[in-house]
N, C-alpha and C. Protein backbone atom coordinates (compact mmCIF):
# COMPACT_ATOMS: atom_id res chain seq x y z
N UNK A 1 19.80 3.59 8.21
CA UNK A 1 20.15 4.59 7.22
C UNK A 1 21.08 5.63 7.83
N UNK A 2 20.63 6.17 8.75
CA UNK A 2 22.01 7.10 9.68
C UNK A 2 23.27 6.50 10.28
N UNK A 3 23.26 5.01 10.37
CA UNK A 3 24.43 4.64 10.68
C UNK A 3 25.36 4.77 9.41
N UNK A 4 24.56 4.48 7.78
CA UNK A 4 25.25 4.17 6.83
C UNK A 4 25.77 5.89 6.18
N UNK A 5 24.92 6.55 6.63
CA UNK A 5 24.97 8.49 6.64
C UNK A 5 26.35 8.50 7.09
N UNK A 6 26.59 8.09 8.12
CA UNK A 6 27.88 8.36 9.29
C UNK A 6 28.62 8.29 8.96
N UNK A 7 28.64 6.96 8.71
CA UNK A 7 29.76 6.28 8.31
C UNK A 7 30.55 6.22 7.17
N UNK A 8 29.29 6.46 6.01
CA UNK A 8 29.81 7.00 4.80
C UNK A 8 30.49 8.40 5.18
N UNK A 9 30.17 9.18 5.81
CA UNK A 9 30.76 10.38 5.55
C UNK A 9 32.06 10.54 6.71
N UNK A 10 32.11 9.78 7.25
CA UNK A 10 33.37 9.85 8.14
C UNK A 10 34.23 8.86 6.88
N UNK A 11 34.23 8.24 6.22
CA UNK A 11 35.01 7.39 5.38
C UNK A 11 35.47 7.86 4.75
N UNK A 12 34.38 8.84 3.58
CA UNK A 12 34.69 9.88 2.84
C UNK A 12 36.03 10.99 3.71
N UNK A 13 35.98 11.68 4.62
CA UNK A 13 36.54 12.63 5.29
C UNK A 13 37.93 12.36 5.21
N UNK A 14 37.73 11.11 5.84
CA UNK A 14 38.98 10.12 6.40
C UNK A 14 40.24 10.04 5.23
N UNK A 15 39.15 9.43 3.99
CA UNK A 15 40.01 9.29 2.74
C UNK A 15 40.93 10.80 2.18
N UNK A 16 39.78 11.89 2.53
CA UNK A 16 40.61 12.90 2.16
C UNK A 16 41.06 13.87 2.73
N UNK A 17 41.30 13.48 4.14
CA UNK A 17 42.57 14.05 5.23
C UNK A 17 44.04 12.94 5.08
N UNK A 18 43.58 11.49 4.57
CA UNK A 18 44.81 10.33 4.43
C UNK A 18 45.83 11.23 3.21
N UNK A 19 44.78 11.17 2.21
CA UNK A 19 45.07 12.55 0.78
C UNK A 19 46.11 13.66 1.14
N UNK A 20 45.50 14.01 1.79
CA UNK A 20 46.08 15.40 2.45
C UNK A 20 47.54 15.06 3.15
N UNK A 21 47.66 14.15 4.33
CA UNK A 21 48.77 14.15 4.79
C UNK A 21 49.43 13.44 3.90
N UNK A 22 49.05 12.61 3.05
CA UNK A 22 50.08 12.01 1.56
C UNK A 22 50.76 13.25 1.06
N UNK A 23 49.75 13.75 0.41
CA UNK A 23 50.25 15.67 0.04
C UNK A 23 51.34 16.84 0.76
N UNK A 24 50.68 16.59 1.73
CA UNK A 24 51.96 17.45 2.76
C UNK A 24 52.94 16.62 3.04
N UNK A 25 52.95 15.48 3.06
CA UNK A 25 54.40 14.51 3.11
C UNK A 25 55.28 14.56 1.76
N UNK A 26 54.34 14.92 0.81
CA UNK A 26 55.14 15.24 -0.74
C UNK A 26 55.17 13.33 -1.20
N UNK A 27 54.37 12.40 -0.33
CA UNK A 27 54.38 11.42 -1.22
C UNK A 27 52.94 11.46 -2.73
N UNK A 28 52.43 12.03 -2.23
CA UNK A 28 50.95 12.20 -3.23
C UNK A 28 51.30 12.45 -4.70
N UNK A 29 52.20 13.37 -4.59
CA UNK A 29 52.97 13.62 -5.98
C UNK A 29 53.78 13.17 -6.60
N UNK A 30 54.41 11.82 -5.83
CA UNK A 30 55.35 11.67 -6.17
C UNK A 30 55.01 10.45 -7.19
N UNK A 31 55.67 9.64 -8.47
CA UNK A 31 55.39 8.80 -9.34
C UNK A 31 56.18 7.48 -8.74
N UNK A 32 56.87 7.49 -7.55
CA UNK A 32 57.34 6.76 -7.22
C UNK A 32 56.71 5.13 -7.14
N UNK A 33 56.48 4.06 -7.18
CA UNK A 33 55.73 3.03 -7.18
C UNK A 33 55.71 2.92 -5.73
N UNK A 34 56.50 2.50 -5.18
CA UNK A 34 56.50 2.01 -3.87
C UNK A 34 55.91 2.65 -3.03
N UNK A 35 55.89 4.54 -3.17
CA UNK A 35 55.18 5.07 -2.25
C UNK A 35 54.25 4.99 -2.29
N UNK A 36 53.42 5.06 -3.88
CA UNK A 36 51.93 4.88 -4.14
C UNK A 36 51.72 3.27 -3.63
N UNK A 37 51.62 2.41 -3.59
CA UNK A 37 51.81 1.21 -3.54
C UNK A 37 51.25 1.01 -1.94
N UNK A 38 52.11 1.64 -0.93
CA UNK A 38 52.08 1.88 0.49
C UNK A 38 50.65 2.90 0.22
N UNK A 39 50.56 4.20 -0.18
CA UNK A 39 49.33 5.13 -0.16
C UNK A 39 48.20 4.01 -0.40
N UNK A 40 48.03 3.36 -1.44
CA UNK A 40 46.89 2.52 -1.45
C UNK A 40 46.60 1.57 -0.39
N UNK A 41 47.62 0.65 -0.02
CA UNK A 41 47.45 0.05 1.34
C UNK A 41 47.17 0.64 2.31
N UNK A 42 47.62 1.59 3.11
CA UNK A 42 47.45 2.95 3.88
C UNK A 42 45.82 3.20 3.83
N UNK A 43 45.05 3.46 2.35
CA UNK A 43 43.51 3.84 2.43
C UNK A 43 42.84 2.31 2.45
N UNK A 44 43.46 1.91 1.69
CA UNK A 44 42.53 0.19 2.00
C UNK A 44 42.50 0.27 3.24
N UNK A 45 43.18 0.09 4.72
CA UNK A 45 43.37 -0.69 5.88
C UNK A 45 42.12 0.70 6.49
N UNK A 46 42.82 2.20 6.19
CA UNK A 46 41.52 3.05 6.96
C UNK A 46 40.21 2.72 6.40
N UNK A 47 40.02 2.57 4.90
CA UNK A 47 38.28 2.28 4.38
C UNK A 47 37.90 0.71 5.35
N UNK A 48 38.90 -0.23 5.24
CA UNK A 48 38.27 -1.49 5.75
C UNK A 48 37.82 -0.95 8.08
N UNK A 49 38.78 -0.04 8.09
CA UNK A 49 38.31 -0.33 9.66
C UNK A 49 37.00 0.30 9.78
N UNK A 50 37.41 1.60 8.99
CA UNK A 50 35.89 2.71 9.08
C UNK A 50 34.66 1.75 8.83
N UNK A 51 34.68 0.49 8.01
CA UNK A 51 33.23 -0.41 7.58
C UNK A 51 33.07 -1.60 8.55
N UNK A 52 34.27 -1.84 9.10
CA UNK A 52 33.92 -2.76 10.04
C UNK A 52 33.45 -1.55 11.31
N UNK A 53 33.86 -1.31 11.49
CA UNK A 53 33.09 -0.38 13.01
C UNK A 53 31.92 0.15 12.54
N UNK A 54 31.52 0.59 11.21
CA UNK A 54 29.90 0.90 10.70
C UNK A 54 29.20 -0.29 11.08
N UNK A 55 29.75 -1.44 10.24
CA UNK A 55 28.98 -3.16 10.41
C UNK A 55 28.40 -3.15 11.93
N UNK A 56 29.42 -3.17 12.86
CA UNK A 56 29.35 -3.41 14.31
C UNK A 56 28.31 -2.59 14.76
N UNK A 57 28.56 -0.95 14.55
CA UNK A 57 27.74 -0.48 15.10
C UNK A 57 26.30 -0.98 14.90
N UNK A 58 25.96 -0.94 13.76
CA UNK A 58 24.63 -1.51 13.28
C UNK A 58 24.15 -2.84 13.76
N UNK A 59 25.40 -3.50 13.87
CA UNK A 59 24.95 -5.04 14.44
C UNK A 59 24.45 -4.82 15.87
N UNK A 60 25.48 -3.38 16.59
CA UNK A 60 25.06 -3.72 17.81
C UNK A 60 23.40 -2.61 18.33
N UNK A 61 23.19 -2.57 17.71
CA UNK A 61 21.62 -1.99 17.04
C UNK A 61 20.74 -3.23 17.96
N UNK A 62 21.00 -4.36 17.37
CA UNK A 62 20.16 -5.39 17.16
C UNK A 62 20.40 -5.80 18.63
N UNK A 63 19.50 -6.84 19.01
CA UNK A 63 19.54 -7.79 20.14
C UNK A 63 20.61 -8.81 20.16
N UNK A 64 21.32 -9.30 20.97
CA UNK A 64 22.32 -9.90 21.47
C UNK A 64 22.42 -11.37 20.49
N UNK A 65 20.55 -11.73 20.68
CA UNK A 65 20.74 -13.01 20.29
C UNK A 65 20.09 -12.73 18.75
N UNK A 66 19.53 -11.38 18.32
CA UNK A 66 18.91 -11.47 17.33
C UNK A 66 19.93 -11.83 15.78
N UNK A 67 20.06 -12.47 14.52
CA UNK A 67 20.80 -12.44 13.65
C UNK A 67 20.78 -11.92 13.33
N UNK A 68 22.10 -10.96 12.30
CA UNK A 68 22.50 -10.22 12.05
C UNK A 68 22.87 -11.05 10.52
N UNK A 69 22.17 -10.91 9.50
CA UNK A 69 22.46 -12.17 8.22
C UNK A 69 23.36 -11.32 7.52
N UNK A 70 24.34 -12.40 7.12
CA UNK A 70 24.96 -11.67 5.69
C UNK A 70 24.52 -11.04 4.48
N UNK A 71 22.95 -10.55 4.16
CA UNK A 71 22.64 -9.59 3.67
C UNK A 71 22.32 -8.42 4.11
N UNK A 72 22.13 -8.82 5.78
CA UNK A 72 22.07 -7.55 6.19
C UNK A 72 23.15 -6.42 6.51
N UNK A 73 24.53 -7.41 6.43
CA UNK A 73 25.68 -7.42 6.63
C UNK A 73 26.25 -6.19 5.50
N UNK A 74 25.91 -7.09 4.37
CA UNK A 74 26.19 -6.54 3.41
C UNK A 74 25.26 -5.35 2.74
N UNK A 75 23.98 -5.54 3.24
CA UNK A 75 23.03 -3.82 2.40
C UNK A 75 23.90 -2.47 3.40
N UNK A 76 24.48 -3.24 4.77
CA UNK A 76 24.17 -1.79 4.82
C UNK A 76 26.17 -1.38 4.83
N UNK A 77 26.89 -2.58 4.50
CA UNK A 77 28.07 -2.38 4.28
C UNK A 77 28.38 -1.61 2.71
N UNK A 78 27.32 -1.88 1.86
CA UNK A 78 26.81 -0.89 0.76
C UNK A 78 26.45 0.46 0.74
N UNK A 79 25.12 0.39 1.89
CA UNK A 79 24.80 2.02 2.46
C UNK A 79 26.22 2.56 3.09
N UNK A 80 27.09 2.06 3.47
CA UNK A 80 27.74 3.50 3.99
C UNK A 80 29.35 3.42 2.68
N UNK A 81 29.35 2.50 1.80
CA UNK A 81 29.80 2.70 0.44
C UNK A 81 29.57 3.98 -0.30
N UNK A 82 27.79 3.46 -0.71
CA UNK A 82 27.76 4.64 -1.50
C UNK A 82 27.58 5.90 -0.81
N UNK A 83 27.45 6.15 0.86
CA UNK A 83 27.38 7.87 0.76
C UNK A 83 28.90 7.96 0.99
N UNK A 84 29.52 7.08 0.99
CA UNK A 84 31.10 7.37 0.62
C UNK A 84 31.05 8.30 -0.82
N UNK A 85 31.00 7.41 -1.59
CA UNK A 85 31.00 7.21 -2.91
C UNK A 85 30.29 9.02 -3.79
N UNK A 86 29.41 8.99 -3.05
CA UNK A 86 28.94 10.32 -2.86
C UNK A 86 29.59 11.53 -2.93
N UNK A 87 29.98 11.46 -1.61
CA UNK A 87 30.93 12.68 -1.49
C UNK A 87 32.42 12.20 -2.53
N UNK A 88 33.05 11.18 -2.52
CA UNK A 88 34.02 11.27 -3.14
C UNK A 88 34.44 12.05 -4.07
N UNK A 89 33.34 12.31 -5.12
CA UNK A 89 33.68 13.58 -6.12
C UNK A 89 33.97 14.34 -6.05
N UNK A 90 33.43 15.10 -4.85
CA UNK A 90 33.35 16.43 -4.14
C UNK A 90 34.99 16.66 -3.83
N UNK A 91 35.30 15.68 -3.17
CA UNK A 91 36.65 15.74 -2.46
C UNK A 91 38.12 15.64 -3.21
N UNK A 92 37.35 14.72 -4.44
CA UNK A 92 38.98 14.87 -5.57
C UNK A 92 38.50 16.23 -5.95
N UNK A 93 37.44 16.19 -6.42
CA UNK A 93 37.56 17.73 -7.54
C UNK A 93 38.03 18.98 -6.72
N UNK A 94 37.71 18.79 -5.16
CA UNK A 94 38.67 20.23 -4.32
C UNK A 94 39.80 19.67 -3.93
N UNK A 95 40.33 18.62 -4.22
CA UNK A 95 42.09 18.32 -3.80
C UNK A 95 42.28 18.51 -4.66
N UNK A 96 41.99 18.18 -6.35
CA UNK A 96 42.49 18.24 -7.40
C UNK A 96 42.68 19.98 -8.13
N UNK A 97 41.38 20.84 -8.04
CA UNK A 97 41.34 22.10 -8.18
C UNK A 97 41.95 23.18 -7.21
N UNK A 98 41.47 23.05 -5.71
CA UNK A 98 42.63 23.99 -4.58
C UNK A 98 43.50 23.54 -4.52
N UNK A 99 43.39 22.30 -3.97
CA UNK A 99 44.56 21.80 -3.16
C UNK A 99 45.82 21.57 -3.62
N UNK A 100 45.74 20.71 -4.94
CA UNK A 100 47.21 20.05 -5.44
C UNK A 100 46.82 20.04 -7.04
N UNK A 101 46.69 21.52 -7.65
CA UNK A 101 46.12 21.56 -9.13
C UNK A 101 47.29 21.01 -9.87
N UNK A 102 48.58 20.80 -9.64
CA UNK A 102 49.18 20.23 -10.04
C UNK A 102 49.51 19.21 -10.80
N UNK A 103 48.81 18.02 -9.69
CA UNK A 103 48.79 16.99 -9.95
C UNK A 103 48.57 15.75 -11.31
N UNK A 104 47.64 16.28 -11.82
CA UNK A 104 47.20 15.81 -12.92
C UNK A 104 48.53 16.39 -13.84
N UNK A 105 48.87 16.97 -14.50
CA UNK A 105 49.74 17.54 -14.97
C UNK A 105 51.31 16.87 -14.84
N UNK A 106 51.54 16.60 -12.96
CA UNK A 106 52.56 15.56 -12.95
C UNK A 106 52.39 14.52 -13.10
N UNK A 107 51.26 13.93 -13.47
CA UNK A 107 51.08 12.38 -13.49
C UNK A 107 51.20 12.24 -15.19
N UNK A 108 50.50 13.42 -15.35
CA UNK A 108 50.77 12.85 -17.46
C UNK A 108 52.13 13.15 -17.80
N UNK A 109 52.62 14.05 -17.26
CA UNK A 109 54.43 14.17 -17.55
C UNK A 109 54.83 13.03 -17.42
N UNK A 110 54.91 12.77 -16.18
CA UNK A 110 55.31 11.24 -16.01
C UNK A 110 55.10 10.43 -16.94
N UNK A 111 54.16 10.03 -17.12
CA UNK A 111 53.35 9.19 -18.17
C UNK A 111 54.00 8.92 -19.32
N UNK A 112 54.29 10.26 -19.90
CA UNK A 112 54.77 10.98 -20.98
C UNK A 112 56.26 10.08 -21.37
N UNK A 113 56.82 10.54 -19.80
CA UNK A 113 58.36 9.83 -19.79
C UNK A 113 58.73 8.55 -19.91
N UNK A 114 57.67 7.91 -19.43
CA UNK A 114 58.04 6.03 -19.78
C UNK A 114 57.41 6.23 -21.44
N UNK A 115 56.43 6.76 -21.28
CA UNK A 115 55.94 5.86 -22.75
C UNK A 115 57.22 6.69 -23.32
N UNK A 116 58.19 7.90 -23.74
CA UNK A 116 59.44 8.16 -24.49
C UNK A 116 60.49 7.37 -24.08
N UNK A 117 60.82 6.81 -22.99
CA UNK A 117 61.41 5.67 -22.71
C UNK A 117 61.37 4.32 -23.13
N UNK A 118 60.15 3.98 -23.51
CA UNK A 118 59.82 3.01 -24.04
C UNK A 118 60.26 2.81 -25.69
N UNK A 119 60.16 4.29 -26.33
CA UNK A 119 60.64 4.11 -27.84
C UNK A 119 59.45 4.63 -28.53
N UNK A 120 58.49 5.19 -28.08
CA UNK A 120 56.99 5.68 -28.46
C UNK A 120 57.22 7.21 -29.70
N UNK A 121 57.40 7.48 -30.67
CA UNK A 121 57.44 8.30 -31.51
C UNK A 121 56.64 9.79 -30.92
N UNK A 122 56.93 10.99 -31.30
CA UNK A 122 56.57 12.64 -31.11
C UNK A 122 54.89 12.17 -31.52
N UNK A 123 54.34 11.84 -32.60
CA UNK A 123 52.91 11.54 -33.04
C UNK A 123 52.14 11.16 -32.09
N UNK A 124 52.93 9.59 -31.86
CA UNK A 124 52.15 8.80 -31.05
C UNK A 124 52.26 9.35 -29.11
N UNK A 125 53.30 9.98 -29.11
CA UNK A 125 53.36 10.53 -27.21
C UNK A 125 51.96 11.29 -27.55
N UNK A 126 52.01 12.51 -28.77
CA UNK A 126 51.36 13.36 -28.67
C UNK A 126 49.71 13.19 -28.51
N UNK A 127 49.72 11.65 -29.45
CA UNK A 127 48.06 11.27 -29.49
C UNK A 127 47.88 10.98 -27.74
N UNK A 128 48.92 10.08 -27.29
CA UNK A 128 48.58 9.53 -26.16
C UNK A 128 48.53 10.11 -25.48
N UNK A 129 49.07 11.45 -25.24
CA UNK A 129 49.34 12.74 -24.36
C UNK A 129 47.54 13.66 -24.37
N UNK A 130 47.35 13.40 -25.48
CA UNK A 130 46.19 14.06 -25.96
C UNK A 130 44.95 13.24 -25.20
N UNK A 131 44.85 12.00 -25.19
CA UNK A 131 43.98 10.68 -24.88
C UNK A 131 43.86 11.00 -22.73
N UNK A 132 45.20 11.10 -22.36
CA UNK A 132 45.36 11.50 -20.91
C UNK A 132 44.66 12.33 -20.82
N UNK A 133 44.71 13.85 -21.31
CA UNK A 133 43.93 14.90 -21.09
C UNK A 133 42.99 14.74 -20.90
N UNK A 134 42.02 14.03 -21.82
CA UNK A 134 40.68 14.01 -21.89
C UNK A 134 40.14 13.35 -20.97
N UNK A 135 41.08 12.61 -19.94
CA UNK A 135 40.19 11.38 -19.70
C UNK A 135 40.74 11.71 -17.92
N UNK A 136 41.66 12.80 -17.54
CA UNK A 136 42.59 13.48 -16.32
C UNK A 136 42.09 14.17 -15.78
N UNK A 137 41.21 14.87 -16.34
CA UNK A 137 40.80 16.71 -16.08
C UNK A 137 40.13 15.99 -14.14
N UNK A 138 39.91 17.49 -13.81
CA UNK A 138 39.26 17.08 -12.47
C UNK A 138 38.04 16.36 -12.35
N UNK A 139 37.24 16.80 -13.66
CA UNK A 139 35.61 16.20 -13.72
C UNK A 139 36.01 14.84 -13.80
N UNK A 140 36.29 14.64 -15.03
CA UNK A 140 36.76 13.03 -14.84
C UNK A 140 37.40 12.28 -14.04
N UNK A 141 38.06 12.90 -13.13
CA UNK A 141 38.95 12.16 -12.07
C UNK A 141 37.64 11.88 -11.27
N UNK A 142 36.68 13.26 -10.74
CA UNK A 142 35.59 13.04 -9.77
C UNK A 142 34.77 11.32 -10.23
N UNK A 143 34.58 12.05 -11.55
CA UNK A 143 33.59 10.73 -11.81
C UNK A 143 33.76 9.69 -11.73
N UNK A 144 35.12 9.38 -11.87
CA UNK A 144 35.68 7.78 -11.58
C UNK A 144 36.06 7.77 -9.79
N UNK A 145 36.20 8.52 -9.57
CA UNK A 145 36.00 8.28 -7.93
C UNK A 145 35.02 7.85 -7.78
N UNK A 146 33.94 7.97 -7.79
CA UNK A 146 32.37 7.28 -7.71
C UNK A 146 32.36 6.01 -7.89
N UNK A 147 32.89 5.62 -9.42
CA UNK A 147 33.06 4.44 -9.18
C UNK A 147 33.73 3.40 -8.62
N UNK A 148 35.03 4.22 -8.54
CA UNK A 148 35.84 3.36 -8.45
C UNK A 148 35.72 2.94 -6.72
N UNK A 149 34.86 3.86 -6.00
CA UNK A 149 34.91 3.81 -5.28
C UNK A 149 33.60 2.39 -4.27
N UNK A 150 32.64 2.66 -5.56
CA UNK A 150 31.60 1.86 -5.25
C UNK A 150 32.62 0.36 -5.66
N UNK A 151 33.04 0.27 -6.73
CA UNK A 151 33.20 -1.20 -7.10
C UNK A 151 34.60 -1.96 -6.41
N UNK A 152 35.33 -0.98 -5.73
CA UNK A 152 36.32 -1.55 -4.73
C UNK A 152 35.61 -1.62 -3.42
N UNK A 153 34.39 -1.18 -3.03
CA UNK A 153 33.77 -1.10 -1.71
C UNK A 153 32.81 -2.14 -2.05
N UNK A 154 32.23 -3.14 -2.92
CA UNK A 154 31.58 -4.03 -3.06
C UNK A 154 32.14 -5.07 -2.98
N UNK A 155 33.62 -5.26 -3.19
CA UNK A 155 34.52 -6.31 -3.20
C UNK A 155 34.82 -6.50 -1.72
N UNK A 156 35.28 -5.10 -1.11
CA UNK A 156 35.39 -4.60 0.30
C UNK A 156 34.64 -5.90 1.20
N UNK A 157 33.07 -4.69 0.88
CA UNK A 157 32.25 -5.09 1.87
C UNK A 157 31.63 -6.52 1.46
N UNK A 158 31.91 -7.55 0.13
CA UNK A 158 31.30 -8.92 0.27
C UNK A 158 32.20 -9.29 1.20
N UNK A 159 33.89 -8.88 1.60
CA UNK A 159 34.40 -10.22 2.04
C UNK A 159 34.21 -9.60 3.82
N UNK A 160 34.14 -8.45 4.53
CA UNK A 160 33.93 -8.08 5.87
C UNK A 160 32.88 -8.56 5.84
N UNK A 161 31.56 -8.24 5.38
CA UNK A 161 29.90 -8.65 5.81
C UNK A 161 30.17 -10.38 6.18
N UNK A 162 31.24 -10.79 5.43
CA UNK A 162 30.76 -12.08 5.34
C UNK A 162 31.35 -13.05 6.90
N UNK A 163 32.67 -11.83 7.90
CA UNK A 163 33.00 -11.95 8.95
C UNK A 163 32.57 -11.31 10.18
N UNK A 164 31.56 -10.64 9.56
CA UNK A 164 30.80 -10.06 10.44
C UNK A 164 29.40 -9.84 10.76
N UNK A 165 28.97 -10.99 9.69
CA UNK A 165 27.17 -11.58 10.19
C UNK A 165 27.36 -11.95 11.49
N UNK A 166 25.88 -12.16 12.18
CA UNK A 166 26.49 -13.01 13.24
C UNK A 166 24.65 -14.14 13.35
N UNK A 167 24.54 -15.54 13.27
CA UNK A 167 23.82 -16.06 13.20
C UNK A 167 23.15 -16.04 14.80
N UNK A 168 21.67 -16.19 14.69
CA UNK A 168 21.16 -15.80 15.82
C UNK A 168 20.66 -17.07 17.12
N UNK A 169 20.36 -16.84 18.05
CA UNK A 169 19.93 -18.33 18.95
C UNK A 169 19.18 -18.90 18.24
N UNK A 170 19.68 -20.13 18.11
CA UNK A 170 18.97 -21.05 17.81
C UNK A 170 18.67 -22.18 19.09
N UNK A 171 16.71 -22.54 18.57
CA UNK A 171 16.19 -23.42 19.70
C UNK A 171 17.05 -25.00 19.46
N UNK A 172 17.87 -25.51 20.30
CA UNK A 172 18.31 -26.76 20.17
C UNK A 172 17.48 -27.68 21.09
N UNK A 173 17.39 -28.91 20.74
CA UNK A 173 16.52 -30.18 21.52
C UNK A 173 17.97 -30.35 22.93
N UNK A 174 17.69 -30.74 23.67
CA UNK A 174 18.49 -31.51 24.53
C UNK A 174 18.79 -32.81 23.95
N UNK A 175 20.16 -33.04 24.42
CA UNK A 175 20.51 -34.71 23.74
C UNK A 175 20.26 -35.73 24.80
C-alpha cells in the first residue's frame, strides 16, 4: 500500500510539473495539434516509467525466486493509478484556477473557430458554445481527470503488469 501511496503521488506531481513546463514553454495553450499530440506522448512515456519503477519496486519487495503473478502485477499497478487519480483533481483545478485560468476559455474560442469554419450558423455556435461551458468549467475538468485518468491507467497498467510479472522457481525433475 505505501509503495502504491508513492508512487501514486510522485505520478500525480510529475504530471503536473510536465503541465507546468508545457505552460511556461507556451505549448499548453497552444491549439496547435502537433504540439498537443507530442504533450500527450511526453505524459504517456513519464506515467508509463513512474509505474514501471512502482511495479519493480514492489516486485523487488518479494524474494528473488518468489512469483510475482500478473495480478499482483496488476492490483498494485492499479493502487498507485488510483492515488494518482486522486490527487489529479486537485492539480487541474489549481493549474486551471491559479495557474493558467485562461485556458479553458482558449480552448472554447478555438473550438468556436473550426466549428465557424466549418459553416456552423450564430444559433447553433451559440448552443454549442453554451454545451462547452457547461461541461469546461474547472470542476468538470477535475472530475474527468479522475477518470480519465483511472481508465487510461487500466489500459496502462494491463499491458506493463503483463511485462513485468515475473513467474517463480519452479521444482523441475532431472531428465
Amino acid at each position: 500500500m505505501k509503495n502504491c501511496l508513492i508512487y501514486g503521488f510522485v505520478m500525480a506531481i510529475a504530471m503536473f510539473l510536465l503541465r507546468l513546463v508545457l505552460f511556461i514553454a507556451g505549448l499548453e495553450s497552444t491549439q496547435a495539434t502537433g504540439a498537443r499530440w507530442i504533450a500527450f506522448l511526453v505524459s504517456v512515456v513519464v506515467a508509463v516509467t513512474i509505474l514501471i519503477l512502482g511495479l519493480r519496486a514492489r516486485r523487488s519487495t518479494l524474494p528473488p525466486e518468489a512469483e510475482f503473478t500478473y495480478g499482483q502485477a496488476f492490483k498494485t499497478g492499479m493502487g498507485i493509478q488510483l492515488f494518482c487519480a486522486i490527487l489529479s483533481p486537485v492539480t487541474t483545478y489549481v493549474y486551471l484556477t491559479a495557474i493558467n485560468p485562461g485556458f479553458i476559455e482558449a480552448t472554447i474560442q478555438a473550438s468556436r473557430e473550426k466549428m465557424e469554419a466549418r459553416g456552423m450558423t450564430g444559433d447553433q455556435l451559440d448552443r454549442a458554445e453554451h454545451m462547452m461551458r457547461l461541461f469546461s468549467g474547472a470542476g468538470a475538468q477535475s472530475i474527468a481527470a479522475f477518470f480519465l485518468v483511472l481508465i487510461l491507467g487500466t489500459i496502462v497498467t494491463l499491458i506493463v503488469a503483463a511485462f513485468l510479472r515475473r513467474d517463480g522457481a519452479h521444482d523441475t525433475l532431472p531428465a
